[in-house]
C-alpha atoms as a PDB file:
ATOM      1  CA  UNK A   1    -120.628  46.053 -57.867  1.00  0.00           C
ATOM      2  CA  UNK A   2    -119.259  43.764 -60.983  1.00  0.00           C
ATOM      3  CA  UNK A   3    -116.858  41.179 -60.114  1.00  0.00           C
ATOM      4  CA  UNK A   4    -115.961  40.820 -63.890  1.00  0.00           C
ATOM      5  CA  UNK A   5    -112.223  41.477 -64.788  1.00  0.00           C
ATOM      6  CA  UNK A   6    -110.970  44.385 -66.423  1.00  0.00           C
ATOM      7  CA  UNK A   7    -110.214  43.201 -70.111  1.00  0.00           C
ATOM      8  CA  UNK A   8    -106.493  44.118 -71.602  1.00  0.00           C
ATOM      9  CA  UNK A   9    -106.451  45.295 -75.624  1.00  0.00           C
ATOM     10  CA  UNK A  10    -103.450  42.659 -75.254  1.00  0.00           C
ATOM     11  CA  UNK A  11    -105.098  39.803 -73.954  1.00  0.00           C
ATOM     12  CA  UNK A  12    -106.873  37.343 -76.162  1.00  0.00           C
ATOM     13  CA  UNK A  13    -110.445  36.718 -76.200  1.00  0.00           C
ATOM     14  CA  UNK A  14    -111.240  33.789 -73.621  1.00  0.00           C
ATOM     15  CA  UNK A  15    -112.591  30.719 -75.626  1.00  0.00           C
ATOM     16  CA  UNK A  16    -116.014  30.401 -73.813  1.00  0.00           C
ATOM     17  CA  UNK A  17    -119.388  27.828 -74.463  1.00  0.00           C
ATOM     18  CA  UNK A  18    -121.010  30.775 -76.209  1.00  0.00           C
ATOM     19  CA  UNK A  19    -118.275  31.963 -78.513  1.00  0.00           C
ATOM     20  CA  UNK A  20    -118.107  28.384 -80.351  1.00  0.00           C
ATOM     21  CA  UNK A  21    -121.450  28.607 -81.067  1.00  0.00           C
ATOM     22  CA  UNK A  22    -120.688  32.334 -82.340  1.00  0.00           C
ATOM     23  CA  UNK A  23    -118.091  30.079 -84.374  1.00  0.00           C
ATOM     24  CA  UNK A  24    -120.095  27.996 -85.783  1.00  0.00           C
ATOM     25  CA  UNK A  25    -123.057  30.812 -86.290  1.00  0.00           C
ATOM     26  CA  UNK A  26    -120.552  32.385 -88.870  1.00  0.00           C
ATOM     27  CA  UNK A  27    -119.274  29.396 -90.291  1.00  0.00           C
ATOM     28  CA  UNK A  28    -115.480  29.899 -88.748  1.00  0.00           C
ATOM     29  CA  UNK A  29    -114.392  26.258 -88.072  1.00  0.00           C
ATOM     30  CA  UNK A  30    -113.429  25.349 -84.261  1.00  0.00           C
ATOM     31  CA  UNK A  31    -110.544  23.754 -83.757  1.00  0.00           C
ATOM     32  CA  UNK A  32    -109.494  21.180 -80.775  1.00  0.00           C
ATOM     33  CA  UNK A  33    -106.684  19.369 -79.734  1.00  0.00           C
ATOM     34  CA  UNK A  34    -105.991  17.169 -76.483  1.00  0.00           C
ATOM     35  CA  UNK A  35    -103.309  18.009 -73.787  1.00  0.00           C
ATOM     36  CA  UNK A  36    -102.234  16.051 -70.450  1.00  0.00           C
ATOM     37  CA  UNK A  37     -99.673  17.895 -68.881  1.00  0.00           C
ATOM     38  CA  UNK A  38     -98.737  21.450 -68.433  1.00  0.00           C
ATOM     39  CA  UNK A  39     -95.920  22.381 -71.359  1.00  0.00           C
ATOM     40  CA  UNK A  40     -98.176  20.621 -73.950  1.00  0.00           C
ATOM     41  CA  UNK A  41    -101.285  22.748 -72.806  1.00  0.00           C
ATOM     42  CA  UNK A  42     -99.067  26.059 -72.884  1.00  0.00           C
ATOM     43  CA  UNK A  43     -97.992  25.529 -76.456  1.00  0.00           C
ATOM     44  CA  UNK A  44    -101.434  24.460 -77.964  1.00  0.00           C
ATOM     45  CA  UNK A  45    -102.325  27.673 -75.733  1.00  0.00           C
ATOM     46  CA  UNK A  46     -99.853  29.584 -76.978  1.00  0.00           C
ATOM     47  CA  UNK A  47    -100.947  28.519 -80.837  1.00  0.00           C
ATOM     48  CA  UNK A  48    -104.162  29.769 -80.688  1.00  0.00           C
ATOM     49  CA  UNK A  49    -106.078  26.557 -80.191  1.00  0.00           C
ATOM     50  CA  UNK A  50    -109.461  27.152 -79.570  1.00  0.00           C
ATOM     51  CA  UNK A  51    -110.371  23.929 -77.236  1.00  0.00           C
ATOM     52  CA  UNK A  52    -108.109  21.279 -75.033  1.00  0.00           C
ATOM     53  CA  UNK A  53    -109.474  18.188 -74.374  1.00  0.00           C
ATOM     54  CA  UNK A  54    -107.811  16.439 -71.375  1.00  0.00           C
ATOM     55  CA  UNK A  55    -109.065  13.071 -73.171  1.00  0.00           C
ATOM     56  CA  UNK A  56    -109.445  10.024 -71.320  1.00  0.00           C
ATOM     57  CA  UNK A  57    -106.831   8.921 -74.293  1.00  0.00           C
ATOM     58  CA  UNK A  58    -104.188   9.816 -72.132  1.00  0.00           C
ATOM     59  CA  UNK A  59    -104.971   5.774 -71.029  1.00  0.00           C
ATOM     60  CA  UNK A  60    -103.614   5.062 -74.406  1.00  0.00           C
ATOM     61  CA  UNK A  61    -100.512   7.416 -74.879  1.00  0.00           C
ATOM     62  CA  UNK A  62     -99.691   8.280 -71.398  1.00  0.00           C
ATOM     63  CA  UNK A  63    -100.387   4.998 -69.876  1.00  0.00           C
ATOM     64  CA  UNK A  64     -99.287   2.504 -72.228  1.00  0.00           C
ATOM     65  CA  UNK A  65    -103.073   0.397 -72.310  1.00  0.00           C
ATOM     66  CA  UNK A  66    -105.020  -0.856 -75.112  1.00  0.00           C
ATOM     67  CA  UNK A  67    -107.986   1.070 -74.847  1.00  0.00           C
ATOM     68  CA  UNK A  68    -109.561   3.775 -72.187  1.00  0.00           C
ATOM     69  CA  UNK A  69    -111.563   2.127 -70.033  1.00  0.00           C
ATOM     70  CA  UNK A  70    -109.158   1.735 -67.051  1.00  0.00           C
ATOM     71  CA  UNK A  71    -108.634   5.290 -66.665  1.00  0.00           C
ATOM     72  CA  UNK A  72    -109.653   6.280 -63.134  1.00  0.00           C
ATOM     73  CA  UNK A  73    -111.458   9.868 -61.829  1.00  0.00           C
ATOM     74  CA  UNK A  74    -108.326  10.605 -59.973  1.00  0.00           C
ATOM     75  CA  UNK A  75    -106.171  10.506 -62.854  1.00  0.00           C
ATOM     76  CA  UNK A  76    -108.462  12.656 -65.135  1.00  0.00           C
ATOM     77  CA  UNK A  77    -108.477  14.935 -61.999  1.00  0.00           C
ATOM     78  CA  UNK A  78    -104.727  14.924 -61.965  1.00  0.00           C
ATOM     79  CA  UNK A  79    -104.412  15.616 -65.837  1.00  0.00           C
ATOM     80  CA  UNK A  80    -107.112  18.578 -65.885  1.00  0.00           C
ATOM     81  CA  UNK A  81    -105.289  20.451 -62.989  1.00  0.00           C
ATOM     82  CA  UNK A  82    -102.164  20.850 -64.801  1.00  0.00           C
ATOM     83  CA  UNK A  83    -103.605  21.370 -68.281  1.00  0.00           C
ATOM     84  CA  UNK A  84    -106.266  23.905 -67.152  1.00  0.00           C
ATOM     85  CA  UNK A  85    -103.452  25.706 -64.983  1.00  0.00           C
ATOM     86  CA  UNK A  86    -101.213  26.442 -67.969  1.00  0.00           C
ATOM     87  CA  UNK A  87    -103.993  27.609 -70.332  1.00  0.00           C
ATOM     88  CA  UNK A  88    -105.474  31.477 -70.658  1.00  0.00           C
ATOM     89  CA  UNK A  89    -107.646  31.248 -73.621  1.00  0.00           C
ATOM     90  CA  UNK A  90    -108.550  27.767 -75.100  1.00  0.00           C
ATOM     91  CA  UNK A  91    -111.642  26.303 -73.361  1.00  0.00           C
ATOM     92  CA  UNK A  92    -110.657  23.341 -71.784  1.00  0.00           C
ATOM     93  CA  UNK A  93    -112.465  20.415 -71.605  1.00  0.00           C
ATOM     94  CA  UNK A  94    -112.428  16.929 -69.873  1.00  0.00           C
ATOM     95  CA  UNK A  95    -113.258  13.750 -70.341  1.00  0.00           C
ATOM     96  CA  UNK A  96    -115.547  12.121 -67.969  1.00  0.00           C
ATOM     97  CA  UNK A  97    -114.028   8.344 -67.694  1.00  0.00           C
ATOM     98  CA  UNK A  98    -115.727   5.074 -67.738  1.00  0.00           C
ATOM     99  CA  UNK A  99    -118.119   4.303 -64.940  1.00  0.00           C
ATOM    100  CA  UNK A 100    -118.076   8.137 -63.708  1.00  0.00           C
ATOM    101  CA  UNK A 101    -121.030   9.094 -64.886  1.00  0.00           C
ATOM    102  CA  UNK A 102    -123.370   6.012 -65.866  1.00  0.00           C
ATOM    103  CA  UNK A 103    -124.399   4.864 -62.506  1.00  0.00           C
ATOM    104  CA  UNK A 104    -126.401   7.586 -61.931  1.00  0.00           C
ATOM    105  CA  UNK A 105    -126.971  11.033 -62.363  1.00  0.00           C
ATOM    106  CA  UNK A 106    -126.639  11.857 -58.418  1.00  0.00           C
ATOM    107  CA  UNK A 107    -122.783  10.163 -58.770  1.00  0.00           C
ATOM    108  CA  UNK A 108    -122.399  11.923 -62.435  1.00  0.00           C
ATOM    109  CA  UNK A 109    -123.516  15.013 -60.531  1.00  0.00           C
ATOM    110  CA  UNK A 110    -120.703  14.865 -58.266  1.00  0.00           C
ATOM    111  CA  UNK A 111    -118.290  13.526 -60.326  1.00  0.00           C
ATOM    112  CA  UNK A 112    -118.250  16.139 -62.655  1.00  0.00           C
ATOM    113  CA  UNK A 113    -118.549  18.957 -59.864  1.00  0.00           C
ATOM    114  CA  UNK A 114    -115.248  17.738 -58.907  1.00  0.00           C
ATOM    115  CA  UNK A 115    -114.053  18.123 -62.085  1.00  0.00           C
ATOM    116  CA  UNK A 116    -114.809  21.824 -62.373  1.00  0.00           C
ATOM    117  CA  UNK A 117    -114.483  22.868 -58.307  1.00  0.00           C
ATOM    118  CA  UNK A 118    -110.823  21.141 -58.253  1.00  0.00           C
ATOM    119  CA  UNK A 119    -109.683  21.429 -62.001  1.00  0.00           C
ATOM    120  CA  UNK A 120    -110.371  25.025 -63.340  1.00  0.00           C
ATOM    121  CA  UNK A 121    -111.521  23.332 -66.372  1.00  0.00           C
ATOM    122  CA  UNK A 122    -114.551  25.003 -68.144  1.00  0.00           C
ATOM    123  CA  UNK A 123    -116.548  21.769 -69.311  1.00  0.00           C
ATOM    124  CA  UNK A 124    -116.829  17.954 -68.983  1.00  0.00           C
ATOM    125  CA  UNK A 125    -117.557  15.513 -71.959  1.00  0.00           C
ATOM    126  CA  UNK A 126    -119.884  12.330 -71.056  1.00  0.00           C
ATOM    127  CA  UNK A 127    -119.343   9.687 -74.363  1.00  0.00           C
ATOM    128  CA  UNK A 128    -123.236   8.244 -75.078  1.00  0.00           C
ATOM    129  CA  UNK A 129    -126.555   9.389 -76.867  1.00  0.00           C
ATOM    130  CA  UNK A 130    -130.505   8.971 -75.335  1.00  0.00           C
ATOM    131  CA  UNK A 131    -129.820   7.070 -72.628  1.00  0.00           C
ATOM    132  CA  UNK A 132    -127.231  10.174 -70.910  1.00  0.00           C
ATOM    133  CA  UNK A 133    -129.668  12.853 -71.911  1.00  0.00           C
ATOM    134  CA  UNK A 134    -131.093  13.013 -68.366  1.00  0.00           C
ATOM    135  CA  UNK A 135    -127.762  13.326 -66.946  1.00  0.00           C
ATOM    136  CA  UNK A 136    -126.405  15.621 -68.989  1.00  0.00           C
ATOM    137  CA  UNK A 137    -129.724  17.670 -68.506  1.00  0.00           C
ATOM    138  CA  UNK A 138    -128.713  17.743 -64.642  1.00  0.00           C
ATOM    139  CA  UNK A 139    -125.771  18.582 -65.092  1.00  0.00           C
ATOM    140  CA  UNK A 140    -126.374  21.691 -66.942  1.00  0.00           C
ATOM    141  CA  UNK A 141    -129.429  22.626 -65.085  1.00  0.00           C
ATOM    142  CA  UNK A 142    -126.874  23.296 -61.879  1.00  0.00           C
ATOM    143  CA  UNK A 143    -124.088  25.167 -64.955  1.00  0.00           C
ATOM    144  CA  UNK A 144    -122.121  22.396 -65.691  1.00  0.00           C
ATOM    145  CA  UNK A 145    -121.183  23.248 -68.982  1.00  0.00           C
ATOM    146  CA  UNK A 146    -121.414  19.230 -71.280  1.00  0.00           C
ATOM    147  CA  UNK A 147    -119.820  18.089 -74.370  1.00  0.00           C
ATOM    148  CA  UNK A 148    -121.201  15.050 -75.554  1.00  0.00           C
ATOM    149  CA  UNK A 149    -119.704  12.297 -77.581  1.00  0.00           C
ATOM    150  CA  UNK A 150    -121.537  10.051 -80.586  1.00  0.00           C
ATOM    151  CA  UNK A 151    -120.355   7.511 -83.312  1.00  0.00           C
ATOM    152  CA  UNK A 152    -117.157   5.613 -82.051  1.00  0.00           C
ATOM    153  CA  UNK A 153    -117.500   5.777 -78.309  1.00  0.00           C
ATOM    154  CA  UNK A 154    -114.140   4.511 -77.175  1.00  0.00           C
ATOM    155  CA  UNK A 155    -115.662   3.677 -73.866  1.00  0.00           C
ATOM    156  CA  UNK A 156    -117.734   1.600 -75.300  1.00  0.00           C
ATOM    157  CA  UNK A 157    -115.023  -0.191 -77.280  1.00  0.00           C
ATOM    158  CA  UNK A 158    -115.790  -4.030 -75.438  1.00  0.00           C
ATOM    159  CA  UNK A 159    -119.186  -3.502 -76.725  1.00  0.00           C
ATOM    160  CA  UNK A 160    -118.367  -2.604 -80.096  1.00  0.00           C
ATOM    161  CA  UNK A 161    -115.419  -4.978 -80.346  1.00  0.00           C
ATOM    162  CA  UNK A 162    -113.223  -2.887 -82.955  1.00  0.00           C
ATOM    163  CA  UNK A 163    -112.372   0.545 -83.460  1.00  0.00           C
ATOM    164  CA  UNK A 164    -113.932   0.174 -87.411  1.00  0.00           C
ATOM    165  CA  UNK A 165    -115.991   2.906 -88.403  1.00  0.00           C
ATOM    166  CA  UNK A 166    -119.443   2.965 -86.866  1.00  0.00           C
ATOM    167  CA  UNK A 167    -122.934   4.212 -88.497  1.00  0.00           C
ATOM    168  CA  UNK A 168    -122.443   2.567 -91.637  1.00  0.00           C
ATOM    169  CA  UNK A 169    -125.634   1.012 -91.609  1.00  0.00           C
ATOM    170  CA  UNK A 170    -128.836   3.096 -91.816  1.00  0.00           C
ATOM    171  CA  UNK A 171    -129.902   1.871 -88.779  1.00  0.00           C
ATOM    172  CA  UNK A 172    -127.139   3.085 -86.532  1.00  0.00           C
ATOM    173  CA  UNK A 173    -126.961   6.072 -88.843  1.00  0.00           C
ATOM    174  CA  UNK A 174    -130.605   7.264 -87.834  1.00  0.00           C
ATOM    175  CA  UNK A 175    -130.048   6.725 -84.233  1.00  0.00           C
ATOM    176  CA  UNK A 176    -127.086   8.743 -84.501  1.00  0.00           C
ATOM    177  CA  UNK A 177    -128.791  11.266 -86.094  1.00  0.00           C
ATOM    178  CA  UNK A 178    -131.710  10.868 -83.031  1.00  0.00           C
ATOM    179  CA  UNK A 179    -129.007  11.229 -80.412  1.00  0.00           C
ATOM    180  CA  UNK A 180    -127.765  14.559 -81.856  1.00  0.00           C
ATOM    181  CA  UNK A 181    -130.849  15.845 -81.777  1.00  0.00           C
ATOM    182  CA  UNK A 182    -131.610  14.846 -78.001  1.00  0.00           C
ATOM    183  CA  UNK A 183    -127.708  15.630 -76.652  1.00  0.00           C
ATOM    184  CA  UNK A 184    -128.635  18.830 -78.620  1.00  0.00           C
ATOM    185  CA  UNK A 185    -132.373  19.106 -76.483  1.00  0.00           C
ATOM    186  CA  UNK A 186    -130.577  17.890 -73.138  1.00  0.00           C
ATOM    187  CA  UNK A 187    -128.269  21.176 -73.344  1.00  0.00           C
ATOM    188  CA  UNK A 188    -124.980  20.228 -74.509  1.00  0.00           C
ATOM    189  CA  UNK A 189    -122.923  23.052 -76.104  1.00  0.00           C
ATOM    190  CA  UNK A 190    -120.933  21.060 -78.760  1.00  0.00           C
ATOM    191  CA  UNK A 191    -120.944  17.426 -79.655  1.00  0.00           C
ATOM    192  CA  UNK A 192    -118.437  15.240 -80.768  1.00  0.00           C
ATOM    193  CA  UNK A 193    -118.823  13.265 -83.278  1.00  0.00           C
ATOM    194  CA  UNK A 194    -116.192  10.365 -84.186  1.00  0.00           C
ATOM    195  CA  UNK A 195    -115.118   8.002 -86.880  1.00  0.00           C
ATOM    196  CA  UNK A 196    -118.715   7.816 -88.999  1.00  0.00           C
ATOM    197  CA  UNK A 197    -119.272   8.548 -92.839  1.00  0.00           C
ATOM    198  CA  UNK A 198    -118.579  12.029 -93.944  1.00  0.00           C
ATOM    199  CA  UNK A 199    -121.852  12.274 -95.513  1.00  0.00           C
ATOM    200  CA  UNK A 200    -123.391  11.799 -92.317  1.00  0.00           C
ATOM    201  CA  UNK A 201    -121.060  14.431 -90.083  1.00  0.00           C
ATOM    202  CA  UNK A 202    -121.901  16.610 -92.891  1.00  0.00           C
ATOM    203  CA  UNK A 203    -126.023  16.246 -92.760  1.00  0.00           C
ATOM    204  CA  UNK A 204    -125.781  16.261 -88.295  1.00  0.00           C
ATOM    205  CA  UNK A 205    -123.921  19.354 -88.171  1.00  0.00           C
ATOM    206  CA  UNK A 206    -126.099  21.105 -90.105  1.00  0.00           C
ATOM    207  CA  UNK A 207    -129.425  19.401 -88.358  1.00  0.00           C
ATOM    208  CA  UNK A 208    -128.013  21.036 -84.814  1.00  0.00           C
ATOM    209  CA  UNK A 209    -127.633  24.393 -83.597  1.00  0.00           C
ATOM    210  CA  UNK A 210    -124.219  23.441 -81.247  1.00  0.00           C
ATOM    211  CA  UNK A 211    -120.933  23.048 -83.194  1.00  0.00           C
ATOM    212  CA  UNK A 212    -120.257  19.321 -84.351  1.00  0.00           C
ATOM    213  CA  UNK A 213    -116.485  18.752 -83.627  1.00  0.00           C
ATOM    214  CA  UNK A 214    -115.026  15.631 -85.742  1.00  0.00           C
ATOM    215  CA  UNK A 215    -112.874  13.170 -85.323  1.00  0.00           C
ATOM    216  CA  UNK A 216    -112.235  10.763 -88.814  1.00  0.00           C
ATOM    217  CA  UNK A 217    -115.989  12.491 -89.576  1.00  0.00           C
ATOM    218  CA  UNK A 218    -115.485  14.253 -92.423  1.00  0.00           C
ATOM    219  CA  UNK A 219    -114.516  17.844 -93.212  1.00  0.00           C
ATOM    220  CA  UNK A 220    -118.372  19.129 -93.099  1.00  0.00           C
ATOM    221  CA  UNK A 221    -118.216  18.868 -89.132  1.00  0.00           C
ATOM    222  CA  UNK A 222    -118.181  22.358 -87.686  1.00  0.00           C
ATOM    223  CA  UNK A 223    -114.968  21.847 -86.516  1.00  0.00           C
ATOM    224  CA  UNK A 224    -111.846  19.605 -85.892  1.00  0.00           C
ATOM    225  CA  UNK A 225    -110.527  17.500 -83.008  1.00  0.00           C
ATOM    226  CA  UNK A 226    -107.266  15.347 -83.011  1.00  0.00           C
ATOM    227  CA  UNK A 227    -105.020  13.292 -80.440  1.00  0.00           C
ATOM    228  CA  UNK A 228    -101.764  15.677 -80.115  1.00  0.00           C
ATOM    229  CA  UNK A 229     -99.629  12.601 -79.919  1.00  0.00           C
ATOM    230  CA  UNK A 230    -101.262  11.373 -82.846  1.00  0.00           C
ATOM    231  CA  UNK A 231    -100.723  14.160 -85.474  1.00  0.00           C
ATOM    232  CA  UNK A 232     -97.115  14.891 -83.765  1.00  0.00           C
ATOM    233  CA  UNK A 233     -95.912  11.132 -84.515  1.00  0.00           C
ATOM    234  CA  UNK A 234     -95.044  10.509 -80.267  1.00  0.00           C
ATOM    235  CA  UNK A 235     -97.859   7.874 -80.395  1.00  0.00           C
ATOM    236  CA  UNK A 236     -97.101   4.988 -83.060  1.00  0.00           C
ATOM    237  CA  UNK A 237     -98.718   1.853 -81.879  1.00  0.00           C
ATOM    238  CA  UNK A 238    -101.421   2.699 -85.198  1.00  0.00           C
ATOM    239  CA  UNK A 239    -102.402   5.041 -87.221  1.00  0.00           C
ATOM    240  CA  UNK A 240    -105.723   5.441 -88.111  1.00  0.00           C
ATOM    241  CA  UNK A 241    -106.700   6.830 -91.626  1.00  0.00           C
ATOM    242  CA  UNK A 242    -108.308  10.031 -90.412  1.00  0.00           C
ATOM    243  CA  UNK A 243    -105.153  11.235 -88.598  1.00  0.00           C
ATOM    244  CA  UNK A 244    -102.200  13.346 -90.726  1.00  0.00           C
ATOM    245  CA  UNK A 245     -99.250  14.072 -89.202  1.00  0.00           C
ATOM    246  CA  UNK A 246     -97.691  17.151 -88.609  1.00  0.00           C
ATOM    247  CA  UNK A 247     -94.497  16.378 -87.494  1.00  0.00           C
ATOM    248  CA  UNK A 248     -92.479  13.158 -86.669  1.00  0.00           C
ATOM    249  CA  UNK A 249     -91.774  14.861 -83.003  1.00  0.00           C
ATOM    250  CA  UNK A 250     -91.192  10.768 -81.836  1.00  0.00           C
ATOM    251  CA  UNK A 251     -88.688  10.220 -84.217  1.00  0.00           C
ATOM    252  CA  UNK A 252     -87.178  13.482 -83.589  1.00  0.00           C
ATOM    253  CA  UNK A 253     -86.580  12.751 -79.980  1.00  0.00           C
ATOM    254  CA  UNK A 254     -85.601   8.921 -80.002  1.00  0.00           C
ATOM    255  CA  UNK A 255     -82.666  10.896 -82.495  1.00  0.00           C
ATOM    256  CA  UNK A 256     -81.837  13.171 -79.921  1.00  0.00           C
ATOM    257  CA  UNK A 257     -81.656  10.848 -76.993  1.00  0.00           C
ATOM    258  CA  UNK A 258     -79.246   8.247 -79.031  1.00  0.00           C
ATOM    259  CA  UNK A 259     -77.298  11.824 -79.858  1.00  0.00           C
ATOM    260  CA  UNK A 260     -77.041  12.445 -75.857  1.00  0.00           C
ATOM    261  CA  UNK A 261     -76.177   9.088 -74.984  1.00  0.00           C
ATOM    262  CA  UNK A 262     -72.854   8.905 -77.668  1.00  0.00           C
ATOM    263  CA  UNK A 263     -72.051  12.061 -75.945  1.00  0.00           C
ATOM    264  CA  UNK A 264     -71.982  11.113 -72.586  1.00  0.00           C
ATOM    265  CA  UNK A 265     -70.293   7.603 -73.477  1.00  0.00           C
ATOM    266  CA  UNK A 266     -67.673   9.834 -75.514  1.00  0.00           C
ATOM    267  CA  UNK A 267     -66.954  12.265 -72.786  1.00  0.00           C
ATOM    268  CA  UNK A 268     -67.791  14.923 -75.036  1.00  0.00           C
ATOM    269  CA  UNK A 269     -70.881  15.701 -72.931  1.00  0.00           C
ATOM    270  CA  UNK A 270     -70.598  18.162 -70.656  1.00  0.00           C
ATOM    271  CA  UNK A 271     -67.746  20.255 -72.474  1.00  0.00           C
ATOM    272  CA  UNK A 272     -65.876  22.699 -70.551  1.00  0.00           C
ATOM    273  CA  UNK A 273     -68.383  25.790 -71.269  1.00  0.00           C
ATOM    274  CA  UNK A 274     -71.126  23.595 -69.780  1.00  0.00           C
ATOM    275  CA  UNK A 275     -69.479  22.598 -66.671  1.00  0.00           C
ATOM    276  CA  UNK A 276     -68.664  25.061 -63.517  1.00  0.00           C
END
């Protein structure tokens, strides 16, 4: 007897691994955003995003700290729960933070089972190139669905030592273009690919048969990806060239907290028809 669910006319597709390659097949462009917390999940939801990332950014604009590293397993636990709870049809996806996955695959193995037993997301992203390919090969071989992550690895940012743009040389550039072609080999369903020349997002997506999702990559990636708090002007400690924002939501709210505050301090806040 099928255990698959009835499908409504008035429901929307569910965003799934195979459909973005569908996607990408005929050359519709995927696009991603990241979420942390419930209301911003059920709006990008609501929007028609086609993937959430619960990024491991939420170190950055959540948490207040200078780069990702510190971000624990519990936390990215915590996020994914109440981003994949408020979503219906983006595929949600979540980071995998530093030190959950490198020791070993047995530990990325259960790491990442956690993730998708406790979370209800639908996929895990590991940041890394050759050297994760027999992890990420575990994972999927027991349906752990894997994004992987190439160019500017922010995990790797004490290794790297800036956030400049990576792959410039040909050197880097070919490995690069090596690790797409093993993440691709290992079983990954999409890759991300972040903050390298255009030319080169442009010559790896079409060299792999997953989607290419970019990030300050160029516009010939199979797809777009973004840092909400970024492109909505709420995070403002930089702004890096390959962001555009879409709304000064930041400025928008420090404007309506002074607003609430003169009102209170006035007495003109509550008025009569907003008191019992």
């Amino acid at each position: 007897m099928s255990t698959e669910p009835a499908s409504s006319p008035k429901s929307p597709r569910r965003i799934t691994t195979k459909s973005l390659r569908e996607q990408k097949q005929r050359g519709e462009k995927i696009t991603a955003l990241t979420a942390y917390d419930f209301s911003m999940a059920e709006l990008l939801d609501k929007a028609g995003i086609d993937v959430i990332l619960v990024g491991d950014s939420a170190g950055m604009v959540v948490q207040g700290a200078d780069t990702t590293v510190g971000v624990t397993l519990e936390e990215m636990l915590y996020h994914s729960k109440i981003v994949a709870r408020a979503v219906t049809r983006a595929l949600v996806v979540a980071d995998m933070p530093f030190m959950s996955f490198q020791v070993n695959a047995d530990e990325a193995l259960r790491n990442a089972g956690r993730m998708i037993k406790e979370t209800g997301v639908g996929a895990v992203k590991l940041e890394g190139g050759l050297v994760q390919c027999p992890t990420i090969q575990r994972l999927v071989e027991v349906g752990i669905p894997v994004m992987g992550h190439l160019g500017l690895t922010p995990q790797s940012i004490h290794q790297f030592g800036s956030y400049q743009v990576r792959a410039t040389s040909t050197e880097e550039a070919d490995m690069v273009r090596r690790d797409a072609l093993e993440l691709e080999r290992a079983g990954v369903f999409a890759i991300v690919l972040e903050k390298v020349p255009a030319k080169l997002g442009e010559e790896i997506s079409a060299s792999v048969e997953v989607p290419v999702i970019g990030i300050g990559a160029g516009s010939g990636c199979d797809g777009q990806i973004l840092v909400s708090h970024d492109m909505l002007g709420l995070y403002t400690r930089f702004h890096p060239r390959f962001v555009r924002r879409y709304a000064e939501v930041g400025r928008e709210m420090q404007n309506a907290f002074e607003h609430y505050i003169r009102d209170v301090k006035s007495g003109e806040f509550p008025a009569p028809e907003e008191s019992y």
